[in-house]
Every structure is written in structure tokens, then in C-alpha cells.
Protein backbone atom coordinates (compact mmCIF):
# COMPACT_ATOMS: atom_id res chain seq x y z
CA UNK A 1 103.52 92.68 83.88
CA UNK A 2 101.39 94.73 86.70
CA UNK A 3 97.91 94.32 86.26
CA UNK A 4 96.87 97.86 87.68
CA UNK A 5 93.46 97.31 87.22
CA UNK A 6 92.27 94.30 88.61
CA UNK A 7 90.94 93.99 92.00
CA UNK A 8 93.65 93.82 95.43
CA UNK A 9 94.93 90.56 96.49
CA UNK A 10 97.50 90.86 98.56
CA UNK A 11 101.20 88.94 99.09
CA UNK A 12 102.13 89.06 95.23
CA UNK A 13 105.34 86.65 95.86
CA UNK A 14 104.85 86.17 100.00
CA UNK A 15 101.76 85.97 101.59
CA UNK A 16 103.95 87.72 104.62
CA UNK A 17 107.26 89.18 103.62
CA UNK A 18 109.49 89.04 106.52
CA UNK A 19 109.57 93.33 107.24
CA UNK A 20 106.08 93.17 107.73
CA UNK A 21 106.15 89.80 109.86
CA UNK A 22 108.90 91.03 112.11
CA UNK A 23 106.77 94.32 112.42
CA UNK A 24 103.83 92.53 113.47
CA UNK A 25 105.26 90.03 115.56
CA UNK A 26 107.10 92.94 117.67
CA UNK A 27 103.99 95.24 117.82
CA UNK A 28 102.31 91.94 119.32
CA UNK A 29 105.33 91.69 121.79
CA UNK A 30 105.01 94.94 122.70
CA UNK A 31 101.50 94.73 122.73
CA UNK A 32 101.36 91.76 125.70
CA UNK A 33 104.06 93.26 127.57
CA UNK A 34 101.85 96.95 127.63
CA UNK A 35 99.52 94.08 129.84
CA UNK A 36 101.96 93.05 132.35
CA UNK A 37 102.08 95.03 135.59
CA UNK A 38 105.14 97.22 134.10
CA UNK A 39 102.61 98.13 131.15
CA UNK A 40 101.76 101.48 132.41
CA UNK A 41 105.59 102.47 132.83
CA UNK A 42 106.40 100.87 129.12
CA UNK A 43 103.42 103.51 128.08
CA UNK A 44 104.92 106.69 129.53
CA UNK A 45 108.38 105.79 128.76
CA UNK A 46 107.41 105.08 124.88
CA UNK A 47 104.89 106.99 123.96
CA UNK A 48 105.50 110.29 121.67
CA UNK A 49 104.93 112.87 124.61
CA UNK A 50 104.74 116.59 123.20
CA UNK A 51 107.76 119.04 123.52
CA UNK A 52 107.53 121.27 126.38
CA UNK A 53 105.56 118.42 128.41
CA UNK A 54 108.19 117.81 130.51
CA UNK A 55 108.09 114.15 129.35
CA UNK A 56 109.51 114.32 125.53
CA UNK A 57 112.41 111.62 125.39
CA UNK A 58 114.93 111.77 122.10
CA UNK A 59 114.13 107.47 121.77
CA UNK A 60 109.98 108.23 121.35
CA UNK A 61 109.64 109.33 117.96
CA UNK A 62 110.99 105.35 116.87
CA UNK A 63 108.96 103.61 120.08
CA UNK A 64 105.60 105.21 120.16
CA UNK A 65 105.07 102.88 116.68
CA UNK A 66 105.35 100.12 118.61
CA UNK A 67 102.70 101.00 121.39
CA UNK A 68 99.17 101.13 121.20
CA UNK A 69 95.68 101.83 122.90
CA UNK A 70 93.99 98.19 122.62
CA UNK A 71 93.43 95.55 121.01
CA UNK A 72 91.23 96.61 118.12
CA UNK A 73 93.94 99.30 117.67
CA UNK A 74 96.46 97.19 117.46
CA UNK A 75 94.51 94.52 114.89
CA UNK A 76 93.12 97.49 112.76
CA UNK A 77 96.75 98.67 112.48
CA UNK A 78 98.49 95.38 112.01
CA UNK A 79 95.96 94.45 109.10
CA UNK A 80 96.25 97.64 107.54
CA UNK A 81 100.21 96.78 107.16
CA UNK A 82 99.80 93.87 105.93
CA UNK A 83 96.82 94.40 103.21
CA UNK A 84 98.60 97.29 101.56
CA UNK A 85 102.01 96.19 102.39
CA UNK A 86 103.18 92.96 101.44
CA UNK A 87 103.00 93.89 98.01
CA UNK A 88 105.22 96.93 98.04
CA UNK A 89 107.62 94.45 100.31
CA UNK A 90 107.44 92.03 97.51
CA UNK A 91 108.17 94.58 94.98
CA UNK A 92 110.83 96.91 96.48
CA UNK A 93 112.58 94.30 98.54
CA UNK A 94 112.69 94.19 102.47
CA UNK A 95 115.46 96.79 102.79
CA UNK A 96 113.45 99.34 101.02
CA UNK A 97 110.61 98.80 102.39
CA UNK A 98 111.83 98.37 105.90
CA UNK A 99 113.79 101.92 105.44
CA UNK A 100 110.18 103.56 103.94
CA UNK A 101 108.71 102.49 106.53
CA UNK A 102 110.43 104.00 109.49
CA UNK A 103 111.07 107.13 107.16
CA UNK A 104 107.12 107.73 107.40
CA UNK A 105 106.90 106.92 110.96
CA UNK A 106 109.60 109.77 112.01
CA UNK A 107 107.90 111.88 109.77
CA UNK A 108 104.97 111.46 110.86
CA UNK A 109 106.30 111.81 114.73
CA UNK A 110 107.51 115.25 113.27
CA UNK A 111 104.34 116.88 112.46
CA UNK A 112 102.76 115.48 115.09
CA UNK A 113 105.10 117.19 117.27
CA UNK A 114 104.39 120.32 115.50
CA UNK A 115 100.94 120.59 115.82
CA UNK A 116 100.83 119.60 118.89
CA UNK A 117 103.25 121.83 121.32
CA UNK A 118 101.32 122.48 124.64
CA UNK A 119 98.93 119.36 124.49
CA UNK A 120 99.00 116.88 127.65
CA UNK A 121 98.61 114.10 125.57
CA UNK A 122 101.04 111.33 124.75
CA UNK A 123 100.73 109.73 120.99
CA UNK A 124 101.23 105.92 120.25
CA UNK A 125 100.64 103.69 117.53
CA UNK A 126 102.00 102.57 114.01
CA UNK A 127 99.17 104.84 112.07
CA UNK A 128 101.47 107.01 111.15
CA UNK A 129 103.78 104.79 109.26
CA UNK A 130 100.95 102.65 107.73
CA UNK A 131 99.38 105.73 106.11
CA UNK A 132 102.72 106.38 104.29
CA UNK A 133 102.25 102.56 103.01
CA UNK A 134 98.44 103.44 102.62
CA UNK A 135 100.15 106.37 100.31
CA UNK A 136 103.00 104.74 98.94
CA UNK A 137 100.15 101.54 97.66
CA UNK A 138 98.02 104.42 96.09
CA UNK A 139 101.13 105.54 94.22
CA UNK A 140 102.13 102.05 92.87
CA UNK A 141 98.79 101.05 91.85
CA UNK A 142 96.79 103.74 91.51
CA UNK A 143 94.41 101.95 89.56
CA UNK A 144 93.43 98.89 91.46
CA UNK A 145 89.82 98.17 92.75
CA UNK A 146 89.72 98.59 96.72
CA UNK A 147 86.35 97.22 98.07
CA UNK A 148 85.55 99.83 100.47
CA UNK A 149 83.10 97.79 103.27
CA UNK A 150 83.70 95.29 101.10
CA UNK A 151 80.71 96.21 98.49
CA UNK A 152 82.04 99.69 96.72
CA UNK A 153 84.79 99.20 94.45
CA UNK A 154 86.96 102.03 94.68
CA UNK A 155 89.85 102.62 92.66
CA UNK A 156 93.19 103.37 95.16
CA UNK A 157 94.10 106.75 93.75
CA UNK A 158 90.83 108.08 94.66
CA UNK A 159 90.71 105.78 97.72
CA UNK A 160 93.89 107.42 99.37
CA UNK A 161 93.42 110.85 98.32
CA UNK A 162 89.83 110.78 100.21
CA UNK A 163 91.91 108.91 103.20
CA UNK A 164 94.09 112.22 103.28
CA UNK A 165 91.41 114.97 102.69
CA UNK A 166 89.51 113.49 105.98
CA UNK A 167 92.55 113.57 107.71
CA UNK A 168 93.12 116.63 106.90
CA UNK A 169 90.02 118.40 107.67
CA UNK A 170 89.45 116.17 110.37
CA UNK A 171 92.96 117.66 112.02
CA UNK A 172 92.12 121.50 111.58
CA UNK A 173 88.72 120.95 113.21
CA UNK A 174 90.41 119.16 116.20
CA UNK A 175 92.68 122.26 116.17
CA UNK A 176 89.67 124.76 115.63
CA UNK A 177 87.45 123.12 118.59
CA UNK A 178 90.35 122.87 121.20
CA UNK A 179 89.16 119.23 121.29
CA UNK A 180 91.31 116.55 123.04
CA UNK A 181 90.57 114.21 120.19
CA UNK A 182 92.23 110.65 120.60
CA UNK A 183 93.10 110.06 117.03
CA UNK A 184 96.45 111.84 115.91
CA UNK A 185 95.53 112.89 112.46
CA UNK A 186 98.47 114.81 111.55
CA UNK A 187 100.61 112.19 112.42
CA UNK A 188 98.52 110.40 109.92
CA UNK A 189 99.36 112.99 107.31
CA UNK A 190 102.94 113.82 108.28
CA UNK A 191 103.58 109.43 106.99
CA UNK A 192 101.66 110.32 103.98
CA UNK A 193 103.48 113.73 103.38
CA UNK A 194 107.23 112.34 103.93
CA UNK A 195 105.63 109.07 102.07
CA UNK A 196 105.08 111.39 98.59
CA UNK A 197 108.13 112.80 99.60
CA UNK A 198 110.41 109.79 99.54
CA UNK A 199 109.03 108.33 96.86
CA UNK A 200 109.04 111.26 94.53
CA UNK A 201 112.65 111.73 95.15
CA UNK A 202 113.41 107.41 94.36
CA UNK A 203 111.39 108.22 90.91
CA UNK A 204 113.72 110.99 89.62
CA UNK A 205 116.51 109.57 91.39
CA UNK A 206 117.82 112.45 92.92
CA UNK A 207 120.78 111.16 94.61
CA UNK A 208 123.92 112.60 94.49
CA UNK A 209 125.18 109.69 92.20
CA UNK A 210 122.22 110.33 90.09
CA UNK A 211 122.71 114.23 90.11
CA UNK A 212 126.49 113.79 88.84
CA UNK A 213 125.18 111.38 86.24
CA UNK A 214 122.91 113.72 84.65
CA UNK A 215 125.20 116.78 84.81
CA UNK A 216 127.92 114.19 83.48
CA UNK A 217 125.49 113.10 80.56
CA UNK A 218 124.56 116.60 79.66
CA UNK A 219 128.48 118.06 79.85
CA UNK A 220 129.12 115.25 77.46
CA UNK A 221 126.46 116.42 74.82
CA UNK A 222 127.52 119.99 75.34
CA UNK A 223 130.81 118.92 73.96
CA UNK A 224 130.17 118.23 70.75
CA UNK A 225 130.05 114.72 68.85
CA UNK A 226 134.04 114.31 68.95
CA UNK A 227 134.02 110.40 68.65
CA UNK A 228 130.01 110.27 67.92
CA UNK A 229 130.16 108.29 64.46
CA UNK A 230 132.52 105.72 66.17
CA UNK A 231 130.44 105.53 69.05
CA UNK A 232 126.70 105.29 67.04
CA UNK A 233 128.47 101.99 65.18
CA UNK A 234 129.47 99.84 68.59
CA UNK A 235 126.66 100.62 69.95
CA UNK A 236 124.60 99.97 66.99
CA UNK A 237 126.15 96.38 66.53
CA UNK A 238 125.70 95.39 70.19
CA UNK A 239 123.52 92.37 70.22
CA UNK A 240 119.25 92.90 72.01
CA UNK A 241 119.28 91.30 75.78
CA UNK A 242 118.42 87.83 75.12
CA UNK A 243 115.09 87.01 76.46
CA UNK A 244 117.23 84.69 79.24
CA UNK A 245 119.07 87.81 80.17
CA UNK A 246 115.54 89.97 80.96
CA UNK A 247 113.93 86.71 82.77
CA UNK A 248 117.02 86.93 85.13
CA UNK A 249 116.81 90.88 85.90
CA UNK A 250 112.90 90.48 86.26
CA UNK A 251 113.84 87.79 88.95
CA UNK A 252 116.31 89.83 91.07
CA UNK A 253 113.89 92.82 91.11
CA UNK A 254 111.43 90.22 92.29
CA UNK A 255 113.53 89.09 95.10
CA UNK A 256 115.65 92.34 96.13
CA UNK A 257 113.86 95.47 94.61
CA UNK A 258 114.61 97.60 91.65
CA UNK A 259 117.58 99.59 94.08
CA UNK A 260 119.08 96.39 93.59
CA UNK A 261 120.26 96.55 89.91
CA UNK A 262 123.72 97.78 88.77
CA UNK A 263 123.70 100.59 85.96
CA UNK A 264 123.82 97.93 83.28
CA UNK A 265 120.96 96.16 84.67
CA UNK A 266 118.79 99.19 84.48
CA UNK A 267 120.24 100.55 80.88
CA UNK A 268 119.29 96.78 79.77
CA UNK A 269 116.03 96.66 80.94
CA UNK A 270 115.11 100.09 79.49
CA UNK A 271 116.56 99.08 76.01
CA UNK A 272 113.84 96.02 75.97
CA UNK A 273 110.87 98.15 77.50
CA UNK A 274 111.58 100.45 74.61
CA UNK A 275 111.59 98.07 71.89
């Protein structure tokens, strides 16, 4: 079904999914109206200003992702979105994807907030939330090709993880240096951190519903096989998912994301994967 290894092409199902096309669209918005006469006050307003500035507003850590430096910052950024992105929009539904998004851009307003107590500077820009779909890509497909300058192929695993070691060192030697360095790289890594984060947590399900499951699943095998024999028999005369039955779950993760499938759904679908 997911051909991890061949090379990117991006827009699996849409070419633009519509999180990623409202995204853009208001970043553009935002973008013209930063050129108007009332640009400069739409700056200071929105930008992520650092606490103890004197300018810190609670509303910044959302609007700073919609403001940015220039033009090429804003293409760069709006590209980025959309090369990595439209497939994990395409395969985890809008909602999902809409909520990981923002997720990775608070968290990545958090660090940045951290690390940078005392500075003058104001932050803006999306980077922060596009790493954590730069991360979130590398975690999906780890093994597709990603022409880096468009000559090296370069699988994504190894692609992000370099992505995050530059950031990283590049961030402590801003630090070290006392340089006033006008790229935020741990906002970079605080989307990539609370990226791993979120998604590590969706793998292993640990919601509450899926924590009471579990401890409801192993109470029930701690009680001993009371009605087991009866039990073994239905279940092993219940007819295989029909072929029609797998088509149609396939299609609804297709068009709303795995989140999207009842209990049954997701029992069904791992009863055909293991046969």
C-alpha cells in the first residue's frame, strides 16, 4: 500500500488539501496586509515578543505563524508546507492535521520563549510549525528519496535528523556567541520536539480511552478463562472481512484519517493485515 521507498511526489489524493490551502492563503493575507501602511503595527502587535520585554501579548504564540520577514520567507515557508504536507493531510485527514499543526507551532512558541528571556527581539513566521511537519513526514516515510538541491538523493529519516542536529548546534552557538541571530532555531526544534511528541503518543494510543482499554483487556486475562471455550468457538466461526468490507475502510481512512474508524473498524482491519 505505501511505497516507502520510492522517490517524493507530493499531494497523494489532493494536489492541495484544504488545511494547507487555507494556511497558505491566510499567511498570503497576512502577508499583503504586513505591506499596507498599518503593516508595522500588525508586526508588533503579532509577533512572538519575549517575556519580560514589556511587549509579550497572551494572543502571539498563535499569530506570530502567520507573520513573516519577506517575501522569500514567506515562499520558502509556504513551499515547505506544502511539499511535506499534503501528504500527511491526505493521510491523517484535515482535522488531524490541522490540530498537529498548531500543536507544533505553540510548541515551538514555547521553547522559543524559553531560550530566549531577555532578548529584544520579536519572532515571526510559520518555521516552527513546518519543522514539526518536516518531522512528522520523516516519521511516516522514513524511507523515501528526498533530492536534496535537487541532485543528492537522500533518504527522509536521515534527511530530518541532519535538519535537527543543525538546528541544534546552530541554536547553542547563537546562545554561546551572544549573537542576535535572525533565524529562531529553537523554535525550529521546539515543532520538531512537540512533533515526536504528539505523534509518539497517537502510535501507542495513550488516551485515556485507550489506557482503560488496555487495563480492561489485561483485568480480563487476569481472571481466568471463565467462558474462554465458548468464546474461542464464536469467534472462531465469524466469517474473514470480505474484500468489499476492507476496500470501504481503506476509503474512509483515505478521506478522514485513521482517528476516524470506530473500534470495529480498526479490530477488522488488523484481522486482514494479519492474515
Amino acid at each position: 500500500m505505501n511505497n516507502s521507498s520510492q522517490p517524493y511526489s507530493p499531494g497523494g489524493f489532493q494536489v492541495i488539501p484544504p488545511a494547507i490551502k487555507a494556511i497558505i492563503l491566510v499567511n498570503i493575507t497576512v502577508f499583503l496586509l504586513q505591506t499596507t501602511p498599518f503593516g508595522e503595527s500588525v508586526s508588533a502587535i503579532g509577533a512572538l515578543w519575549p517575556i519580560g520585554s514589556g511587549n509579550f501579548r497572551l494572543w502571539q504564540p498563535v499569530t506570530y505563524m502567520f507573520l513573516h520577514g519577506g517575501g522569500t520567507h514567506l515562499f520558502f515557508n509556504m513551499f515547505a508546507l506544502w511539499m511535506f504536507g499534503a501528504e500527511i493531510e491526505n493521510h491523517w485527514g484535515t482535522r488531524q492535521f490541522t490540530t498537529y499543526y498548531f500543536v507544533c507551532g505553540l510548541g515551538a512558541a514555547a521553547l522559543n520563549l524559553l531560550m530566549t528571556m531577555g532578548d529584544p527581539y520579536p519572532t515571526v513566521g510559520a518555521s516552527g510549525a513546518i519543522y514539526g511537519v518536516l518531522l512528522a513526514f520523516g516519521m511516516m516515510f522514513p524511507d523515501r528519496y528526498i533530492f536534496l538541491y535537487f541532485l543528492l538523493p537522500l533518504k527522509a529519516k536521515y534527511f530530518i535528523a541532519g535538519y535537527a542536529l543543525i538546528e541544534f548546534f546552530s541554536g547553542l552557538g547563537s546562545r554561546a556567541m551572544g549573537s542576535g541571530s535572525n533565524i529562531a532555531h529553537f523554535a525550529h526544534l521546539g515543532g520538531m520536539l512537540i512533533g515526536f511528541i504528539y505523534i509518539t503518543i497517537k502510535r501507542n494510543e495513550w488516551s485515556i480511552s485507550g489506557v482503560v482499554d488496555k487495563i480492561s483487556s489485561l483485568a480480563k486475562k487476569s481472571s481466568g478463562p471463565k467462558s474462554g471455550p465458548k468464546l474461542y468457538k464464536k469467534n472462531a466461526l465469524t466469517p474473514p472481512a470480505s474484500e468489499a468490507e476492507i476496500d470501504a475502510i481503506l476509503d474512509k481512512i483515505s478521506a478522514y484519517g485513521y482517528a476516524s474508524l470506530t473500534e470495529k473498524e480498526r479490530q477488522t482491519l488488523l484481522k486482514a493485515g494479519r492474515k
